[in-house]
N, C-alpha and C. Protein backbone atom coordinates (compact mmCIF):
# COMPACT_ATOMS: atom_id res chain seq x y z
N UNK A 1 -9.20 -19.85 40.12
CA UNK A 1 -8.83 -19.04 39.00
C UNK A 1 -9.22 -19.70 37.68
N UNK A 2 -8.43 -20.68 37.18
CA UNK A 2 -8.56 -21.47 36.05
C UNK A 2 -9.18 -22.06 35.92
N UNK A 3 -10.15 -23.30 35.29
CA UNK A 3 -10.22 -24.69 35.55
C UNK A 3 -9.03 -25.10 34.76
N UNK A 4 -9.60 -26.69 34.91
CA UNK A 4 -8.57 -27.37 33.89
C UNK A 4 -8.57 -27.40 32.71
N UNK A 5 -9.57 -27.36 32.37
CA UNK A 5 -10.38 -26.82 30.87
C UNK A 5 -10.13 -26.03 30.34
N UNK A 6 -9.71 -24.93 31.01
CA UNK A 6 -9.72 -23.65 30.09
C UNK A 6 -7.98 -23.25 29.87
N UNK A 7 -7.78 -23.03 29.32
CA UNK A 7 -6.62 -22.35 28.92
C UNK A 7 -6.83 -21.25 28.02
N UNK A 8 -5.30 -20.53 27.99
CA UNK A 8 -5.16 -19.07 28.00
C UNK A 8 -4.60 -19.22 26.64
N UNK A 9 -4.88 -18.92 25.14
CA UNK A 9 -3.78 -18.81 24.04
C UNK A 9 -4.70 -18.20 23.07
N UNK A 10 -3.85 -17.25 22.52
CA UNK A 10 -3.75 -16.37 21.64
C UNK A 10 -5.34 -16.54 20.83
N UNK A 11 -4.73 -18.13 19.84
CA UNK A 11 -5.48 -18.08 18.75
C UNK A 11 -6.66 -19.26 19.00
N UNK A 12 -6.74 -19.62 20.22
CA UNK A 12 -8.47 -20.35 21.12
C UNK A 12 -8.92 -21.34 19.70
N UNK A 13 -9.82 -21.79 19.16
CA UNK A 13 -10.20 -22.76 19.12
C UNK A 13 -9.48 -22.98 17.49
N UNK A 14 -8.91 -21.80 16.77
CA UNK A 14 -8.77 -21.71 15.54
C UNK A 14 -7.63 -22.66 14.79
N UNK A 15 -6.50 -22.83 15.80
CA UNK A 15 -5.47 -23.65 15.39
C UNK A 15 -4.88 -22.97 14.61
N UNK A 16 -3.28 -23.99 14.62
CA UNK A 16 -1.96 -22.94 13.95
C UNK A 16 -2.10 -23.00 12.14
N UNK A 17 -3.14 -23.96 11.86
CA UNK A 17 -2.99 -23.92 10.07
C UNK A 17 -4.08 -22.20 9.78
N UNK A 18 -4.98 -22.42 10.70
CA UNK A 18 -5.48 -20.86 10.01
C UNK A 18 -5.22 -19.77 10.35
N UNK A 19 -4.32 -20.15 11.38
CA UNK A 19 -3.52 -18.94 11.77
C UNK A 19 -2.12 -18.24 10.35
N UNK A 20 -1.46 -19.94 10.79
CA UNK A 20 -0.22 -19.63 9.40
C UNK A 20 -1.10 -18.81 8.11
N UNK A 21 -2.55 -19.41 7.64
CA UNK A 21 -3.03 -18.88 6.10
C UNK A 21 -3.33 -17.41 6.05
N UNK A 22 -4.23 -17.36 7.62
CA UNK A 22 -4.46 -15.90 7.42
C UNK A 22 -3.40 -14.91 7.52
N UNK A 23 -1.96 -15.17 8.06
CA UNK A 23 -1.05 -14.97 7.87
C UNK A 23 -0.39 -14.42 6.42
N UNK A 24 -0.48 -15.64 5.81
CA UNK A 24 0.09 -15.33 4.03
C UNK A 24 -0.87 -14.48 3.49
N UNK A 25 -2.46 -14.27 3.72
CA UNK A 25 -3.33 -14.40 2.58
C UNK A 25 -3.01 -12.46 2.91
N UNK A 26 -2.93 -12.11 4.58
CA UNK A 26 -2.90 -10.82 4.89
C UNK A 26 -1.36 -9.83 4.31
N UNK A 27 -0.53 -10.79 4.58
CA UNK A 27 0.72 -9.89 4.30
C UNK A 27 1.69 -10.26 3.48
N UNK A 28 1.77 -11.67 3.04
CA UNK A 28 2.26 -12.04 1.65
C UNK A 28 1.98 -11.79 0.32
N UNK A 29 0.20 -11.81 0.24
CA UNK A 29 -0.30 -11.63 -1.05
C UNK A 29 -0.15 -10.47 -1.60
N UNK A 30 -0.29 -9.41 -0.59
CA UNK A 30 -0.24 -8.06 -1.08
C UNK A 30 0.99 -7.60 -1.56
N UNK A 31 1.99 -8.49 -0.67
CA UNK A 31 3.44 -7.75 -0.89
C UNK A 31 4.05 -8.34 -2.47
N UNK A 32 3.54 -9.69 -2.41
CA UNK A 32 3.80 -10.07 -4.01
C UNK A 32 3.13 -9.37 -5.38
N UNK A 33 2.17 -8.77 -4.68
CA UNK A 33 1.21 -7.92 -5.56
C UNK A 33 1.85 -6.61 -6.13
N UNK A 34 2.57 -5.76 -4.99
CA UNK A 34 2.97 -4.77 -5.08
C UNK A 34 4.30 -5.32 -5.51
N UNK A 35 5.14 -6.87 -5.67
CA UNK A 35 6.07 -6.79 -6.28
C UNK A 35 6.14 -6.73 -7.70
N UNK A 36 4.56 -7.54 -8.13
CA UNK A 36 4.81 -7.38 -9.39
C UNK A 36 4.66 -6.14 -9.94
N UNK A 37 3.59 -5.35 -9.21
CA UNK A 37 3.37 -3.65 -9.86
C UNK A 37 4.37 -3.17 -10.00
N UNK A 38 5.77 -3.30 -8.89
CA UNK A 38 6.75 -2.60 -9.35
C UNK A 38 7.50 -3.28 -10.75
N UNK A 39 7.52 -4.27 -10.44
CA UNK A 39 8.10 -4.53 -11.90
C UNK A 39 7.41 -4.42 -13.32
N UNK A 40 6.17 -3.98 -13.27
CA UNK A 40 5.25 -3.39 -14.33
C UNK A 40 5.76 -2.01 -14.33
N UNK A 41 5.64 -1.07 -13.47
CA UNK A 41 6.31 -0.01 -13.75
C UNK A 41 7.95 0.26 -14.16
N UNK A 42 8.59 -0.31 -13.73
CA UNK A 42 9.33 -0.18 -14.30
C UNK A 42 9.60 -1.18 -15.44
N UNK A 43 9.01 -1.50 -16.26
CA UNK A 43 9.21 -2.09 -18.04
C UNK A 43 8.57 -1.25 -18.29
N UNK A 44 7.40 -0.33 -18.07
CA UNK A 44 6.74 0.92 -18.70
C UNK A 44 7.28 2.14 -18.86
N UNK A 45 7.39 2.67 -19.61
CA UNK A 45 8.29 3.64 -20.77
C UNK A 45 7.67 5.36 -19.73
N UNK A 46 8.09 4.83 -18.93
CA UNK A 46 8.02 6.44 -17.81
C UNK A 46 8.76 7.51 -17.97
N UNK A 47 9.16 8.66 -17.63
CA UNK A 47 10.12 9.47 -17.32
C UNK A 47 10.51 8.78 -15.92
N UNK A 48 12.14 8.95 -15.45
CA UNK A 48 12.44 8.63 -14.20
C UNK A 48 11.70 9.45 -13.19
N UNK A 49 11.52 10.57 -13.36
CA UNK A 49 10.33 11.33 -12.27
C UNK A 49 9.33 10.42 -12.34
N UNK A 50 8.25 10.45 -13.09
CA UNK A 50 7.25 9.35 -13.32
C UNK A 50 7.33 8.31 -12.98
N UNK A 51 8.60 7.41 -12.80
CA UNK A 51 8.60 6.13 -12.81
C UNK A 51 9.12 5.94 -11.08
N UNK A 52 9.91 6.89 -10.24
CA UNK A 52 9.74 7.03 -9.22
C UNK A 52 8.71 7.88 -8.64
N UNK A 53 7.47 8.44 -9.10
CA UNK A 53 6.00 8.97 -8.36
C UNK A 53 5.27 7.83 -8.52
N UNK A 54 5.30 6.89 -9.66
CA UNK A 54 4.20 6.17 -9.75
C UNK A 54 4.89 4.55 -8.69
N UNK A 55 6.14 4.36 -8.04
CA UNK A 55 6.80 3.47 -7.25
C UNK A 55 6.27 4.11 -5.80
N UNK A 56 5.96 5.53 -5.63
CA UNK A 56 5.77 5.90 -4.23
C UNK A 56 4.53 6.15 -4.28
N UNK A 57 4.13 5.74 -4.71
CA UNK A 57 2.06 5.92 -4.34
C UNK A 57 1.73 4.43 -4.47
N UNK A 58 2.30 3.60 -5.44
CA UNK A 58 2.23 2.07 -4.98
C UNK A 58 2.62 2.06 -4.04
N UNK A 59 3.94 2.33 -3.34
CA UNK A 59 4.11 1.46 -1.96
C UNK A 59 3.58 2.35 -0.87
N UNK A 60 3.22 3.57 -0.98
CA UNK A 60 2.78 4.43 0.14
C UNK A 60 1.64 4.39 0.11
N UNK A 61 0.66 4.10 -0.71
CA UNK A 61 -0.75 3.96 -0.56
C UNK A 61 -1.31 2.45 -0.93
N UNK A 62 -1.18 1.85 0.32
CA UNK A 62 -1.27 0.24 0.12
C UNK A 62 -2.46 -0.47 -0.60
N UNK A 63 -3.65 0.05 -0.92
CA UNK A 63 -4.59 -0.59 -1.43
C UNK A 63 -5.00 0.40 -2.67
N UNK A 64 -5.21 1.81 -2.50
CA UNK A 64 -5.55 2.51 -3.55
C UNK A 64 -4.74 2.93 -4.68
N UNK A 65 -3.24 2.74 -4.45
CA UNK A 65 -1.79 3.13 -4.99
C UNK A 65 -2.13 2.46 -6.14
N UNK A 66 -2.39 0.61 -6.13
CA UNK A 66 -2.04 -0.34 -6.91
C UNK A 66 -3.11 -0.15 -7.53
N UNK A 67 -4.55 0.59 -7.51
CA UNK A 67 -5.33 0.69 -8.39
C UNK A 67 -5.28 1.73 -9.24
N UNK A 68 -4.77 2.92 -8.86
CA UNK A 68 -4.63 3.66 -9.40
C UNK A 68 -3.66 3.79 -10.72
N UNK A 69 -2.32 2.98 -10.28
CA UNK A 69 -1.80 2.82 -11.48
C UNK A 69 -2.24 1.95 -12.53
N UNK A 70 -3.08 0.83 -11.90
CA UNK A 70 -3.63 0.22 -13.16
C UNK A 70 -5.03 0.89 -14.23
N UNK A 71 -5.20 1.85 -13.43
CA UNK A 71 -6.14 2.19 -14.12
C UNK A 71 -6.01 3.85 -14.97
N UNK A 72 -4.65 4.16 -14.36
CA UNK A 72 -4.28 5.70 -14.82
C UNK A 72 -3.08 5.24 -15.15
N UNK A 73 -1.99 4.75 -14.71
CA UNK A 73 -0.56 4.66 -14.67
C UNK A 73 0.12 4.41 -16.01
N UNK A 74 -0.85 3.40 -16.88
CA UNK A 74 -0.28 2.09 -17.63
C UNK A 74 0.25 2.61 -19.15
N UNK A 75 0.60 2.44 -20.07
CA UNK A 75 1.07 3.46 -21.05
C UNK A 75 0.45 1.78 -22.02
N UNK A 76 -0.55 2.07 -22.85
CA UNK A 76 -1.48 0.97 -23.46
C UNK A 76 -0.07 0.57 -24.94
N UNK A 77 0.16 -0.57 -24.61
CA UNK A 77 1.26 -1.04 -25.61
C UNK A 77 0.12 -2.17 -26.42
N UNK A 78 1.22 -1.56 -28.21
CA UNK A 78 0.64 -2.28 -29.35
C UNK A 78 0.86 -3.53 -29.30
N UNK A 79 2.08 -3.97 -28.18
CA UNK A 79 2.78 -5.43 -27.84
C UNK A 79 2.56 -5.73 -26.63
N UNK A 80 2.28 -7.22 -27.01
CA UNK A 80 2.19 -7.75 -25.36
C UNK A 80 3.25 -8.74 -25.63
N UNK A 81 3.96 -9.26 -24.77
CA UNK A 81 5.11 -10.48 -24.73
C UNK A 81 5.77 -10.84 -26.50
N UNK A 82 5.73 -9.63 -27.33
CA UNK A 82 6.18 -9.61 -28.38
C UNK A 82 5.25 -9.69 -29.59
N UNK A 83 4.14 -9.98 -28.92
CA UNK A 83 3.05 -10.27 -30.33
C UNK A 83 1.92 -9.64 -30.60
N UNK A 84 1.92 -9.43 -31.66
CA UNK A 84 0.99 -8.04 -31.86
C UNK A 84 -0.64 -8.35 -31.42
N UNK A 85 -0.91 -7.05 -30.93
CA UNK A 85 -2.03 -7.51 -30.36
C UNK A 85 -3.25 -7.90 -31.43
N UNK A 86 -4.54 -7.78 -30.58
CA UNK A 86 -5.85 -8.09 -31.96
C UNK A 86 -5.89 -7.03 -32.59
N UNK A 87 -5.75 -5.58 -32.59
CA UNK A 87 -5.67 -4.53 -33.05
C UNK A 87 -5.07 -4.07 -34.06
N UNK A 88 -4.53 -4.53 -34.44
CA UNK A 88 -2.96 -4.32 -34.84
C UNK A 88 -2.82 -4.43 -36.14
N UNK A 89 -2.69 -3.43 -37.42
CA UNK A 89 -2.83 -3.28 -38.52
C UNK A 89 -1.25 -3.71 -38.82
N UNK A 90 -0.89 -4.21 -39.40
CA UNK A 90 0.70 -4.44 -39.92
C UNK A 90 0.66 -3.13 -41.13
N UNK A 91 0.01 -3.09 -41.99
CA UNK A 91 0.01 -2.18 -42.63
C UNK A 91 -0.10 -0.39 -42.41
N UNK A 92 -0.47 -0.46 -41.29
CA UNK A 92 -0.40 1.09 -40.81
C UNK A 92 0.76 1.62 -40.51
N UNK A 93 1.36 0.77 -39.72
CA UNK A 93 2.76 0.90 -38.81
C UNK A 93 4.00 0.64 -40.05
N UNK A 94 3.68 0.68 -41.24
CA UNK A 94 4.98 0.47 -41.95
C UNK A 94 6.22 1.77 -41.70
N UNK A 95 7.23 1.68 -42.13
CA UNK A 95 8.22 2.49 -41.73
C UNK A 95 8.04 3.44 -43.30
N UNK A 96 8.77 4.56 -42.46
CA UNK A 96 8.23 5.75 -43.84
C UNK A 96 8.65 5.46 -44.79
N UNK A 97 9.34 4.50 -45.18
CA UNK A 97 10.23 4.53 -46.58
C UNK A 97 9.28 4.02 -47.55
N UNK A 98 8.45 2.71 -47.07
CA UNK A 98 7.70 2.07 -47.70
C UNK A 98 6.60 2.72 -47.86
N UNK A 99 5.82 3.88 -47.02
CA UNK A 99 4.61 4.59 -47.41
C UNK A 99 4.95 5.88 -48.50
N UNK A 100 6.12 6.19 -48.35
CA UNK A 100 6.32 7.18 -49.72
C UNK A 100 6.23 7.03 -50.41
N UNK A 101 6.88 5.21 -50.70
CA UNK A 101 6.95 4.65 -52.68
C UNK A 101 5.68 4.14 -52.89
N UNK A 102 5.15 3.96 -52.15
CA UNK A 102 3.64 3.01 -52.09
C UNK A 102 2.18 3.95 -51.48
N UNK A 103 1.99 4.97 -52.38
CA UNK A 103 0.60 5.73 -51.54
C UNK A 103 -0.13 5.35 -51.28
């Protein structure tokens, strides 16, 4: 049947470290991926309808979901982590009080 040589296992000449990686790289990475998308959607200024359609096409459509919202989903903010972006006129955005007295 056998020789002595040969044995019967799963993962044959590859060993348990590329087993464990391809492991993480297949079903960890993605899931951290889709954790952060959800937490992008929800800090984005959705309707709750919106903000639960755009949570069920991320997690129900595993590869195309997460592109789609980045590329349709995203609501383009004048702020990133508080600071105005390169764009960003300080003078446009004044509050009305100051553009009435000042034409």
């Amino acid at each position: 049947m056998l020789d002595n040589k040969e044995t019967l296992s799963m993962s044959g000449n590859r060993g348990c470290i590329f087993n464990s990686i391809m492991f993480l790289v297949i079903v960890f990475v993605p899931v951290v991926g889709h954790i952060i998308e959800t937490i992008m959607v929800l800090e984005d200024d959705h309707s709750l309808a919106g903000t639960a359609l755009w949570l069920a096409v991320i997690w129900l459509i595993p590869f195309l979901g997460p592109l789609l919202y980045l590329l349709f989903g995203q609501h383009r903010r004048r702020f990133m982590f508080g600071q105005p972006g390169y764009g960003y006129n300080q003078y446009q955005y004044q509050p009305m009080q100051y553009q009435q007295r000042y034409p």
